[in-house]
N, C-alpha and C. Protein backbone atom coordinates (compact mmCIF):
# COMPACT_ATOMS: atom_id res chain seq x y z
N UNK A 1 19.87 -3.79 8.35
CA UNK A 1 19.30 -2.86 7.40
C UNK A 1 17.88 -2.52 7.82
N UNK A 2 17.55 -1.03 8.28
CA UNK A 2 15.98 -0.94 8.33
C UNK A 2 15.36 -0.42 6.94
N UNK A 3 14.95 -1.17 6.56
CA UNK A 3 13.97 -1.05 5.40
C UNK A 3 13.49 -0.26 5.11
N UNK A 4 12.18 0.01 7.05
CA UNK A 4 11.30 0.82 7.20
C UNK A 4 11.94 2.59 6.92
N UNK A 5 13.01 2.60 6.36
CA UNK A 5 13.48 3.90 6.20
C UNK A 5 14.22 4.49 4.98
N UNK A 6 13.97 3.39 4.27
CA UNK A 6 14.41 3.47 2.76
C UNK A 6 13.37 3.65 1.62
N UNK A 7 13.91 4.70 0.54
CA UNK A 7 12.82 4.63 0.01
C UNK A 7 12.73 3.57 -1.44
N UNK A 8 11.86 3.57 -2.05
CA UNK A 8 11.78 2.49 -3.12
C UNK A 8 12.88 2.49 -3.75
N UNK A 9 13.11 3.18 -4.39
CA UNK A 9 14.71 3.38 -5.16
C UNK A 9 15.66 2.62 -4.91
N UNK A 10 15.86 3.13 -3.05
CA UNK A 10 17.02 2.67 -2.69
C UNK A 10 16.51 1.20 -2.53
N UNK A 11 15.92 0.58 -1.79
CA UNK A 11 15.29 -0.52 -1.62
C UNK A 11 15.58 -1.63 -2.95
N UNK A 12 15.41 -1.12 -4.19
CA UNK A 12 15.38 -1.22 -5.23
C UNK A 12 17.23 -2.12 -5.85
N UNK A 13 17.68 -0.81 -5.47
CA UNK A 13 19.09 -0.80 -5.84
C UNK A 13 19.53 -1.92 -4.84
N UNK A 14 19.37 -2.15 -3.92
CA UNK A 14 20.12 -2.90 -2.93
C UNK A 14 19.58 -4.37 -3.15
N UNK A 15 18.37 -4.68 -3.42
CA UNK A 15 17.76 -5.83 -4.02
C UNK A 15 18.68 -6.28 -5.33
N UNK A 16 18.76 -5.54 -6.18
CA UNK A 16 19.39 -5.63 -7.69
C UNK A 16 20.88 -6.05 -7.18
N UNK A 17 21.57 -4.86 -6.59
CA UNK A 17 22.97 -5.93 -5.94
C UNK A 17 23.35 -6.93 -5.95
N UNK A 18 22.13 -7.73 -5.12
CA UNK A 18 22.43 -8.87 -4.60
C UNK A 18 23.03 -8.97 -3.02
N UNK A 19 23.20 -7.75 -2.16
CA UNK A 19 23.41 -7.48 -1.08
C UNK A 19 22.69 -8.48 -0.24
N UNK A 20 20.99 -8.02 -0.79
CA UNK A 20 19.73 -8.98 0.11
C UNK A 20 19.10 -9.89 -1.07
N UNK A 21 18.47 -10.65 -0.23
CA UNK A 21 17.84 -11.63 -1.34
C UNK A 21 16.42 -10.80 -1.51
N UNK A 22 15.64 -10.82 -3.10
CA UNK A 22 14.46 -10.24 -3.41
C UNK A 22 13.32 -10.40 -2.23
N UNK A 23 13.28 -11.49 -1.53
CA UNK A 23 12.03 -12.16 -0.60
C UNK A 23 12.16 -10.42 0.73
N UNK A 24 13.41 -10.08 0.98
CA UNK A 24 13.46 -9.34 2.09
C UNK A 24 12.81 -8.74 2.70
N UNK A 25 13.04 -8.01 1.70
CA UNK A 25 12.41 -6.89 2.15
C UNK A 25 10.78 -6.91 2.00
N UNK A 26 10.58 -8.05 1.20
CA UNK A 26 8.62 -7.99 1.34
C UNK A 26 8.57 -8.91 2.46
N UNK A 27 9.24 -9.91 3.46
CA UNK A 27 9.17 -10.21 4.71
C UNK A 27 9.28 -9.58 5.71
N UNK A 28 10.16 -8.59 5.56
CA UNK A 28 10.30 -7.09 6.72
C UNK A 28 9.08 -6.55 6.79
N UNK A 29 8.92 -5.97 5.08
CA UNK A 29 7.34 -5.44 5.01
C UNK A 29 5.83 -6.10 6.11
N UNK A 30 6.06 -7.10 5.72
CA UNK A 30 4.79 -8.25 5.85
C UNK A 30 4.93 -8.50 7.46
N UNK A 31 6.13 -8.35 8.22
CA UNK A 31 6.21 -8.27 9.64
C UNK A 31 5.68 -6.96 10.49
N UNK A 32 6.54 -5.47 9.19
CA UNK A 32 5.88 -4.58 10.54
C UNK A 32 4.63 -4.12 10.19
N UNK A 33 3.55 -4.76 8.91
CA UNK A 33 2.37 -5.02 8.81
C UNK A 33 1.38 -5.85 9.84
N UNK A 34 1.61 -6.35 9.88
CA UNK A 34 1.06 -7.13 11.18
C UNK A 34 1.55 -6.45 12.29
N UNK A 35 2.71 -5.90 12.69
CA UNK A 35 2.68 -5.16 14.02
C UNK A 35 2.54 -3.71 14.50
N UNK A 36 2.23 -3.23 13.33
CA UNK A 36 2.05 -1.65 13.12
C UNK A 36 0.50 -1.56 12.74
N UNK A 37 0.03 -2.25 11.78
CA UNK A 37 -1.52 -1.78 11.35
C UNK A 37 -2.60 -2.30 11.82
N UNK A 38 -2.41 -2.59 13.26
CA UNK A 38 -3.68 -2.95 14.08
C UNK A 38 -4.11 -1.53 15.16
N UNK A 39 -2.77 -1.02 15.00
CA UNK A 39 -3.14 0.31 15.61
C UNK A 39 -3.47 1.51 15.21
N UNK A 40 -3.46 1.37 13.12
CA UNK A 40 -3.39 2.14 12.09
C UNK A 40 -4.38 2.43 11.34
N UNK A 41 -4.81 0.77 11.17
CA UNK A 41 -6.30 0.64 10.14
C UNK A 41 -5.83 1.08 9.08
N UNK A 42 -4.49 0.91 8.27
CA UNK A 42 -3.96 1.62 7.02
C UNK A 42 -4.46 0.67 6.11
N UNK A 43 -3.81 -0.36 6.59
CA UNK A 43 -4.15 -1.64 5.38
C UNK A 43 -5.42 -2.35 5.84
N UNK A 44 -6.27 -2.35 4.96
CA UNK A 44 -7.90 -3.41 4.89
C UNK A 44 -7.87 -5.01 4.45
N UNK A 45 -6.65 -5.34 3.70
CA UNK A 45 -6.42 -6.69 3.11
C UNK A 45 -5.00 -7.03 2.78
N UNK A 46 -4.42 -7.76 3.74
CA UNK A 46 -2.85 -8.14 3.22
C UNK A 46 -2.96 -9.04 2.07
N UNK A 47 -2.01 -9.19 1.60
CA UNK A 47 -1.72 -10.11 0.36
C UNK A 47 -0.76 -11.23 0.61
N UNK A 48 -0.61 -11.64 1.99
CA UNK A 48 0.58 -12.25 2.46
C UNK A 48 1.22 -13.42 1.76
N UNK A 49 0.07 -14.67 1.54
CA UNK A 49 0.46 -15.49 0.98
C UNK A 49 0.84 -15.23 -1.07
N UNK A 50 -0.07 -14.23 -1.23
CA UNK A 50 0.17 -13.75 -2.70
C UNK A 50 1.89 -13.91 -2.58
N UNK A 51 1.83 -12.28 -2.12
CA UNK A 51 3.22 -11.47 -1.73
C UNK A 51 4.39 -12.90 -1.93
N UNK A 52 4.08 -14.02 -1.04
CA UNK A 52 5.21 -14.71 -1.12
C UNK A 52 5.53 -15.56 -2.22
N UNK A 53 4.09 -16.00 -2.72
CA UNK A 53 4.21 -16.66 -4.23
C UNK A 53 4.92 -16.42 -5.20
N UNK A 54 4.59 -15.05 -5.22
CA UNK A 54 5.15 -13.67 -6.32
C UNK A 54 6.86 -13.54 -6.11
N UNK A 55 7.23 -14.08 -4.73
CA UNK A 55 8.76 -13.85 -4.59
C UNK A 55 9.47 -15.36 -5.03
N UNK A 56 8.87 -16.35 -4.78
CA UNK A 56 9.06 -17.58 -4.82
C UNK A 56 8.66 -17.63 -6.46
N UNK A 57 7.89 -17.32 -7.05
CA UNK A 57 7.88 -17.27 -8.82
C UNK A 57 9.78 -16.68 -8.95
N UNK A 58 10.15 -15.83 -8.50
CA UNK A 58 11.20 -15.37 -9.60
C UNK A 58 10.24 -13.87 -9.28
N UNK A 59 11.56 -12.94 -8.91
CA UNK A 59 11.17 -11.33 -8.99
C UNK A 59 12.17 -10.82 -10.34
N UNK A 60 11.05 -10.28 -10.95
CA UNK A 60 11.75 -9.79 -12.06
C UNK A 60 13.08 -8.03 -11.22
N UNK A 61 14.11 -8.56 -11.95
CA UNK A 61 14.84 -7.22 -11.47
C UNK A 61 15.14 -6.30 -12.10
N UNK A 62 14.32 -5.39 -12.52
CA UNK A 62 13.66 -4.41 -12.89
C UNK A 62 13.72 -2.58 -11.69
N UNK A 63 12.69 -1.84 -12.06
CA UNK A 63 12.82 -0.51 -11.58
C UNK A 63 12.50 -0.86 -10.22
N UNK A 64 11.51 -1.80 -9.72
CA UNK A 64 11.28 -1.59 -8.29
C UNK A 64 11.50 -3.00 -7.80
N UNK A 65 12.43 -3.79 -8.38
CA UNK A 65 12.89 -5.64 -8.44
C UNK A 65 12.85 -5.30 -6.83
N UNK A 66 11.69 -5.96 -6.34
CA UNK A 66 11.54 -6.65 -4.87
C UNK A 66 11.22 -5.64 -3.78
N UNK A 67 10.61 -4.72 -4.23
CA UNK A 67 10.01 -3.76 -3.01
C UNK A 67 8.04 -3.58 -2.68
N UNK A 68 8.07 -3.79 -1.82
CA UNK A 68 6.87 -4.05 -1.18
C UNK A 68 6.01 -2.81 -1.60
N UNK A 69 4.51 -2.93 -1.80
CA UNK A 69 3.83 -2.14 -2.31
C UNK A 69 2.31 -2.32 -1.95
N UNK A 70 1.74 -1.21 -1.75
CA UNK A 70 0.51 -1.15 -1.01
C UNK A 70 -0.54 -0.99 -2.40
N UNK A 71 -1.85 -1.05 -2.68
CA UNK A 71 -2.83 -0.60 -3.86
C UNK A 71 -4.02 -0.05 -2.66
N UNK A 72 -4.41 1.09 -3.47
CA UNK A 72 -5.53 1.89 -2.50
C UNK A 72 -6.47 1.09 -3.15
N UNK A 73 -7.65 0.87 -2.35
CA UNK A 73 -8.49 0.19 -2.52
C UNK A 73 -9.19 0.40 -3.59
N UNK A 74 -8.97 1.45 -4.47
CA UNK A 74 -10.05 1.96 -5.07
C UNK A 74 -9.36 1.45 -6.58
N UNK A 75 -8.55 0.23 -6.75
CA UNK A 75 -8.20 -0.05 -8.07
C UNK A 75 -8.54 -1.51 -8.00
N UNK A 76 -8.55 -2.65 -8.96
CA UNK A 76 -9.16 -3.81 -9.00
C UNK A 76 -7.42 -4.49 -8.68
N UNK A 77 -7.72 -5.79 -8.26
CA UNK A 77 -6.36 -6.47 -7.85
C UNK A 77 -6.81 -7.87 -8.70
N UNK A 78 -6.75 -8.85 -9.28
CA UNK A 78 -7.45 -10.41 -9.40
C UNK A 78 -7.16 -10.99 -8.23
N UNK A 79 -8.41 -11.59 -7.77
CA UNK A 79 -8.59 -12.51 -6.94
C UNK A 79 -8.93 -11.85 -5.54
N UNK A 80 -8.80 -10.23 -5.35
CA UNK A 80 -8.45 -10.21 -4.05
C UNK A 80 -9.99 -8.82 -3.63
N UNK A 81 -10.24 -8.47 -2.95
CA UNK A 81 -11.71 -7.98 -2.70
C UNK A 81 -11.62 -6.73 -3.05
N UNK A 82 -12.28 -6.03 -3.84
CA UNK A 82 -12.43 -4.39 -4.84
C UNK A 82 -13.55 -3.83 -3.87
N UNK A 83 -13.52 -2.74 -3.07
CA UNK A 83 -14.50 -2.62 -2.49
C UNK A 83 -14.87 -0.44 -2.55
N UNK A 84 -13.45 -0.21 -2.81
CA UNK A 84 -13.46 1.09 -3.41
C UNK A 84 -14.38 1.72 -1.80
N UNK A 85 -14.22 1.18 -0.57
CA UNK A 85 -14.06 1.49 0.56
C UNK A 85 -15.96 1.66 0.70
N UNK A 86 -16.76 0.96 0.09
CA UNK A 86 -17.75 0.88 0.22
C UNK A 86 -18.39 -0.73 1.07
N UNK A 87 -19.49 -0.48 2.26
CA UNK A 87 -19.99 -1.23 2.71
C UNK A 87 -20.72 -2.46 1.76
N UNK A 88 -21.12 -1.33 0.73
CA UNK A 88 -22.10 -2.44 -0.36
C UNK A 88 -21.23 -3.44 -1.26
N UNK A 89 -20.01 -2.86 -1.47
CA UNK A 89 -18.73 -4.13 -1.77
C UNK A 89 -18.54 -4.42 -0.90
N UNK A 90 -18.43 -4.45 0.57
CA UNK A 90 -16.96 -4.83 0.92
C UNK A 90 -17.07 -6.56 1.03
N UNK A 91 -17.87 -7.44 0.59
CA UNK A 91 -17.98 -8.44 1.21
C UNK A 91 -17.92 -9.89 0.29
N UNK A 92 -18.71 -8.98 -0.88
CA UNK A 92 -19.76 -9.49 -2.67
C UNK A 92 -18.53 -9.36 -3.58
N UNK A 93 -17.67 -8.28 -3.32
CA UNK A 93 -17.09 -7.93 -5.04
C UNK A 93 -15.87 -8.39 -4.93
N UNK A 94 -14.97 -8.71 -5.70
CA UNK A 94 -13.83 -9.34 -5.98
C UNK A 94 -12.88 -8.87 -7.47
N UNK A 95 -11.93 -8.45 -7.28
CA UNK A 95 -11.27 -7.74 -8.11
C UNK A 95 -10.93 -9.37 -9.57
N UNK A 96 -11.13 -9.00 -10.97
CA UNK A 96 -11.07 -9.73 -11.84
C UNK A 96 -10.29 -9.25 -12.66
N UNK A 97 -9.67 -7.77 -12.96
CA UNK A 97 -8.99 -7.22 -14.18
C UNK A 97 -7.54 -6.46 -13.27
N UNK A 98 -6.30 -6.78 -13.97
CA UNK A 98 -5.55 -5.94 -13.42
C UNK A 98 -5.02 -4.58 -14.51
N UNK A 99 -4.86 -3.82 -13.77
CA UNK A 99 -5.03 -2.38 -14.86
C UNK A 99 -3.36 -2.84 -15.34
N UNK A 100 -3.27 -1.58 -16.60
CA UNK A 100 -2.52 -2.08 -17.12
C UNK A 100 -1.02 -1.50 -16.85
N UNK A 101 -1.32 -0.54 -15.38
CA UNK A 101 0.45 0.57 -14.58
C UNK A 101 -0.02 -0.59 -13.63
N UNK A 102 -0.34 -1.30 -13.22
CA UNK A 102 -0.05 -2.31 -12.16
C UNK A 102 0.54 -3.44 -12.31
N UNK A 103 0.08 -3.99 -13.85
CA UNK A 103 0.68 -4.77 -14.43
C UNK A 103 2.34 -4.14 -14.51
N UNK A 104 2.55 -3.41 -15.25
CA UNK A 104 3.98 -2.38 -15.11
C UNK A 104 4.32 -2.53 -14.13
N UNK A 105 3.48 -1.95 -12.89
CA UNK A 105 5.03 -1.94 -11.71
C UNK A 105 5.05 -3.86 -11.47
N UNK A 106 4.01 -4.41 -12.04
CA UNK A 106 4.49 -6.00 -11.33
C UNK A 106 5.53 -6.26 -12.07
N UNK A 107 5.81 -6.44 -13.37
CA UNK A 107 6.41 -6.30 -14.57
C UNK A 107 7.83 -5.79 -14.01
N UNK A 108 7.24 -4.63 -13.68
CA UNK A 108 9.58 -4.06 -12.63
C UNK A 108 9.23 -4.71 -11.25
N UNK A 109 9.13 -5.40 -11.12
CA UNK A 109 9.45 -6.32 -9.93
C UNK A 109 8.48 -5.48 -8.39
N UNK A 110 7.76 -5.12 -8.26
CA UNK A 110 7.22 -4.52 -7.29
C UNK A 110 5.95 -5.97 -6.76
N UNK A 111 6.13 -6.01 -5.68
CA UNK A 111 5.54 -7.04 -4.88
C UNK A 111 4.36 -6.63 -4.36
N UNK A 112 3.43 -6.92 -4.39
CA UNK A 112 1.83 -6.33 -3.87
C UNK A 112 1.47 -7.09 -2.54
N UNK A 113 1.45 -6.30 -1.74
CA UNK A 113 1.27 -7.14 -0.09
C UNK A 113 -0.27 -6.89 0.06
N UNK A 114 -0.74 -5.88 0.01
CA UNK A 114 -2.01 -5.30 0.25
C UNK A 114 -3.15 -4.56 -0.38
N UNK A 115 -4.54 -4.24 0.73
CA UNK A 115 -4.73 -3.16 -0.29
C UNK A 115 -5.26 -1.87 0.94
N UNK A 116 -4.97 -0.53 0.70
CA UNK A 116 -5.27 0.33 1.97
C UNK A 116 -6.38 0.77 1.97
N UNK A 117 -7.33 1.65 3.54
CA UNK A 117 -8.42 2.04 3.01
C UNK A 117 -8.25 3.21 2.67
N UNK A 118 -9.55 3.48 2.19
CA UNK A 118 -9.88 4.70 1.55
C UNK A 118 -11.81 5.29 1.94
N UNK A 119 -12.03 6.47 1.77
CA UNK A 119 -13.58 6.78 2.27
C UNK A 119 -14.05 6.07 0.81
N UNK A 120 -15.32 5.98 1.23
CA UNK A 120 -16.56 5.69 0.11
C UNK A 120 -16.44 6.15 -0.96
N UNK A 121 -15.95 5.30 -2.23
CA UNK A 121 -15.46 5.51 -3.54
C UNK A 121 -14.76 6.28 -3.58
N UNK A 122 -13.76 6.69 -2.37
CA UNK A 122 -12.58 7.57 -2.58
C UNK A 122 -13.19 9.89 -2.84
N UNK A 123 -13.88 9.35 -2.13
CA UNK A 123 -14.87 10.81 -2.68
C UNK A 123 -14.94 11.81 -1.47
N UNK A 124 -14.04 11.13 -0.04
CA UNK A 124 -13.88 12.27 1.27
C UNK A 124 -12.89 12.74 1.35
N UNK A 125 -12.52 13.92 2.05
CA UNK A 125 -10.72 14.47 2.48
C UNK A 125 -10.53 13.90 3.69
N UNK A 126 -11.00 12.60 4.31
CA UNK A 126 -10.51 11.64 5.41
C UNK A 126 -10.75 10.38 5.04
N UNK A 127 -9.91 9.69 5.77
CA UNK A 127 -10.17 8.36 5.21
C UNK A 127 -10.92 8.17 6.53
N UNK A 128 -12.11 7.30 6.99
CA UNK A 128 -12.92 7.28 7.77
C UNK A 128 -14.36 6.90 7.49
N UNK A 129 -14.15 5.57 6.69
CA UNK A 129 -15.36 4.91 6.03
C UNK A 129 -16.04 3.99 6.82
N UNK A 130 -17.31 4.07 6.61
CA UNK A 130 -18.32 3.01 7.53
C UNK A 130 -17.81 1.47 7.53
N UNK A 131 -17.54 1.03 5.77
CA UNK A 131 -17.32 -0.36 5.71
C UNK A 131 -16.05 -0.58 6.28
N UNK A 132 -14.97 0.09 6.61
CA UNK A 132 -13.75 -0.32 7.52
C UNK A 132 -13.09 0.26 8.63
N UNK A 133 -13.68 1.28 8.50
CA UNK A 133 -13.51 2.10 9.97
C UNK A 133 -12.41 3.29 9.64
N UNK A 134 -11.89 3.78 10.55
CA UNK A 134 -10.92 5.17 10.38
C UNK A 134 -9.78 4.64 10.31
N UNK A 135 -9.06 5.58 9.65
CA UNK A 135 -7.29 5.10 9.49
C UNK A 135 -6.96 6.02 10.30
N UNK A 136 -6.41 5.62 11.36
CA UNK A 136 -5.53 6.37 12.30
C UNK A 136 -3.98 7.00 12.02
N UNK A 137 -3.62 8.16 12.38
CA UNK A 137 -2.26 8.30 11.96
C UNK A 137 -1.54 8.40 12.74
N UNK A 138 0.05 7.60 12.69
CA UNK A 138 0.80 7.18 13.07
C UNK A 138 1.64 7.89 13.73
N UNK A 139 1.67 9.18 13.73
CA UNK A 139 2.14 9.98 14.50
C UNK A 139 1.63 10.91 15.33
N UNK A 140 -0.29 10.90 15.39
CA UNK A 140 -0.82 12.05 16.34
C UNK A 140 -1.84 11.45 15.86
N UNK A 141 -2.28 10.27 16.85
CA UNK A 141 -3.96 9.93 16.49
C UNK A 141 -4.93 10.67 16.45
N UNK A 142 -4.99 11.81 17.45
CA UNK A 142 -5.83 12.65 16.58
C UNK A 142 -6.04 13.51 15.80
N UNK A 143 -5.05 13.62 14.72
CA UNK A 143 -4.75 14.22 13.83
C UNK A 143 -5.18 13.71 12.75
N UNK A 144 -6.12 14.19 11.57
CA UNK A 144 -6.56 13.11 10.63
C UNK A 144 -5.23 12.54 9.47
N UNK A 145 -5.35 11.49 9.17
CA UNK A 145 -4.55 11.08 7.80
C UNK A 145 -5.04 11.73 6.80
N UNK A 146 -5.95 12.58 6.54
CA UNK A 146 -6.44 13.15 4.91
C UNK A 146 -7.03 12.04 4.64
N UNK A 147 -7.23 12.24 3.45
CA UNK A 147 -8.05 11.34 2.36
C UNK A 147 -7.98 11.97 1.15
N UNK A 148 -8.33 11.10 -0.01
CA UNK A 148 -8.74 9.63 0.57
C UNK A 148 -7.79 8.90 -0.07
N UNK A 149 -6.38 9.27 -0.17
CA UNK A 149 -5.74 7.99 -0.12
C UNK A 149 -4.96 8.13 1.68
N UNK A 150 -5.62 7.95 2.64
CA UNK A 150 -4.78 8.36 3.82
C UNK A 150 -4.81 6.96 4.32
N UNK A 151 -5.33 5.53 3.90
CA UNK A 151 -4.70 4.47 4.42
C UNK A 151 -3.10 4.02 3.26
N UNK A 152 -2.69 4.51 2.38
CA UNK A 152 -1.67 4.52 1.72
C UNK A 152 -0.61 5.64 2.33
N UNK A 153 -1.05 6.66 2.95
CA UNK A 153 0.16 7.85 2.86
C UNK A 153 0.20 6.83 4.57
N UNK A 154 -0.83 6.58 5.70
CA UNK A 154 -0.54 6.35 6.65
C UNK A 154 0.32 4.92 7.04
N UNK A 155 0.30 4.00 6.00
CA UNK A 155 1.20 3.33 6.00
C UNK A 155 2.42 3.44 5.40
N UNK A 156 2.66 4.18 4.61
CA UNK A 156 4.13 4.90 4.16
C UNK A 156 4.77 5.70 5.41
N UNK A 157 3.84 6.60 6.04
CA UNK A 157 4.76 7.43 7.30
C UNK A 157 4.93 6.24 8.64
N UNK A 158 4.31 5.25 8.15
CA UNK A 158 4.94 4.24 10.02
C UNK A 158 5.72 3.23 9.30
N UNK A 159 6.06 3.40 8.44
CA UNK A 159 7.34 2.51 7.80
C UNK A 159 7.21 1.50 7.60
N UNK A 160 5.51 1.44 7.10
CA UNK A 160 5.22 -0.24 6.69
C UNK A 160 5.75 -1.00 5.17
N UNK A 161 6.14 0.51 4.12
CA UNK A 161 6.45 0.41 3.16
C UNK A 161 7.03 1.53 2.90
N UNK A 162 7.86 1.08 1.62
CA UNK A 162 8.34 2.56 1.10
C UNK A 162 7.46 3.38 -0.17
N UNK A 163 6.36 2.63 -0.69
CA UNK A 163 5.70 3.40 -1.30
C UNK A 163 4.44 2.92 -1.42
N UNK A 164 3.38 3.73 -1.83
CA UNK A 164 1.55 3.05 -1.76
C UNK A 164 1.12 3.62 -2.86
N UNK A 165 0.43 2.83 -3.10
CA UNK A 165 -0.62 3.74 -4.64
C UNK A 165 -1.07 5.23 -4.07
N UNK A 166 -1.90 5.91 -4.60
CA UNK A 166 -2.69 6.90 -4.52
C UNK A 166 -3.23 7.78 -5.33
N UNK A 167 -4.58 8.08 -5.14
CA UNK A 167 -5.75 8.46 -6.68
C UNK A 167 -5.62 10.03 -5.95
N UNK A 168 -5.75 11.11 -6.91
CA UNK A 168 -5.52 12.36 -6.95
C UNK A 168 -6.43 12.62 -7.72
N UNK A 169 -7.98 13.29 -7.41
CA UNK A 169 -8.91 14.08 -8.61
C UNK A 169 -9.25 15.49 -7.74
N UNK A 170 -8.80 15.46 -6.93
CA UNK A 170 -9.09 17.47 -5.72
C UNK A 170 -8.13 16.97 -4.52
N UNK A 171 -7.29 16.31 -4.37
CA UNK A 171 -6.43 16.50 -3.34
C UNK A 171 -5.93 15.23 -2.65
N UNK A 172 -6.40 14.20 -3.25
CA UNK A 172 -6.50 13.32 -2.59
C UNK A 172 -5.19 12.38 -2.21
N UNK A 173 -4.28 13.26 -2.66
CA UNK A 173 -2.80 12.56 -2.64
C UNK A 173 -2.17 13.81 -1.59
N UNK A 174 -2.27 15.05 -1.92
CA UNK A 174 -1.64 15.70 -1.75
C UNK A 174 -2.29 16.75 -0.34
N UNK A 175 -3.69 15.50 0.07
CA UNK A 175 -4.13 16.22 1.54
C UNK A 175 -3.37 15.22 2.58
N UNK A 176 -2.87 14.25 2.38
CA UNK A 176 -3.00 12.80 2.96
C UNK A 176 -1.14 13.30 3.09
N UNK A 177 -0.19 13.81 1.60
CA UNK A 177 1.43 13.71 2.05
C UNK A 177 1.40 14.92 2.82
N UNK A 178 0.68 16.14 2.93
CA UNK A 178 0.93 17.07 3.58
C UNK A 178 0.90 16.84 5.43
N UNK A 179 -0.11 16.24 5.63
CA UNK A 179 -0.41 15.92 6.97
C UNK A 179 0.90 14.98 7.50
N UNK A 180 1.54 14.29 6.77
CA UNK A 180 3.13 13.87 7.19
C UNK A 180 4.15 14.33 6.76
N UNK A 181 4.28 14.75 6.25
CA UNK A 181 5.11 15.76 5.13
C UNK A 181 5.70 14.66 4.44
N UNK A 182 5.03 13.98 3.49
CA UNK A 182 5.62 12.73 2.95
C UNK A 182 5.34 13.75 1.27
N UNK A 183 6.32 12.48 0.34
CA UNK A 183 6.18 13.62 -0.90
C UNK A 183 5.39 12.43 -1.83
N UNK A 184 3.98 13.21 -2.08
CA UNK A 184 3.31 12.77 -3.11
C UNK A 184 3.32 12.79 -4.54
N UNK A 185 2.86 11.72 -5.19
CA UNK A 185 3.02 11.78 -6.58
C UNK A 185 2.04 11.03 -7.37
């Protein structure tokens, strides 16, 4: 089964089955993370050992029961570094509150591996921030990923996941799916 080509839904449905065991597909995830995003810069912070806790608790089977999931940096996680793609966080701040659609998708079973970058408080049409460097895209490096959710859309188009957060206030979802033709929401 490639994963890397399914989307949440289906991912979803095939977990609920019982076909695969819940852990799967966030171990598939968590593999072509490590072998895809050193050349990507999509993801800034895995969640690896979280990710596995969270499968080893019991995955609730629910709307997204056991599919791997990215958070753009620019939302708080507990425990894990809030930096909203700024140098002056990236080092000091630490996420303490989880919002309350994150709680939801944890709630339908969605597994949190990471978190992606994004420009400086999410406020450029590239992702290409001082505190983590450029997100490269996966199909024409020099082609930009958009911004600023383009470390989320750029790990969705190299099949690190089947879906990523992403903040939308002038384009910021919908500069990042156009440049892959991925469908934003």
């Amino acid at each position: 089964m490639l994963f890397d080509k399914l989307d949440a839904v289906a991912t979803a449905e095939i977990i609920r089955s019982g076909a695969l065991p819940p852990g799967f597909a966030v171990e598939a995830a968590l593999s072509r993370l490590s072998q895809r995003n050193p050349a990507l810069n999509a993801v800034i912070e895995g969640f690896d050992d979280h990710a596995r806790s969270r499968v080893e608790a019991g995955v609730p089977m629910g709307l997204l029961a056991g599919v791997p999931f990215l958070l753009k940096d620019t939302v708080e996680y507990p425990g894990f570094r809030h930096t909203e793609g700024s140098r002056w966080f990236a080092q000091r701040r630490i996420g303490r509150q989880m919002p309350p659609w994150v709680a939801a998708m944890r709630d339908q079973g969605a597994i949190f591996i990471g978190k992606t970058n994004t420009p400086e408080f999410g406020l450029m049409d590239v992702t290409e921030p001082v505190a983590h460097g450029a997100t490269l895209n996966p199909w024409s490096p020099a082609v930009t990923v958009g911004g600023s959710s383009g470390g989320s859309a750029a790990a969705v188009a190299a099949g690190i996941v089947p879906i990523a957060h992403g903040t939308d206030g002038g384009g910021s979802i919908r500069f990042p799916a156009a440049c892959y033709g991925l469908f934003g929401f």
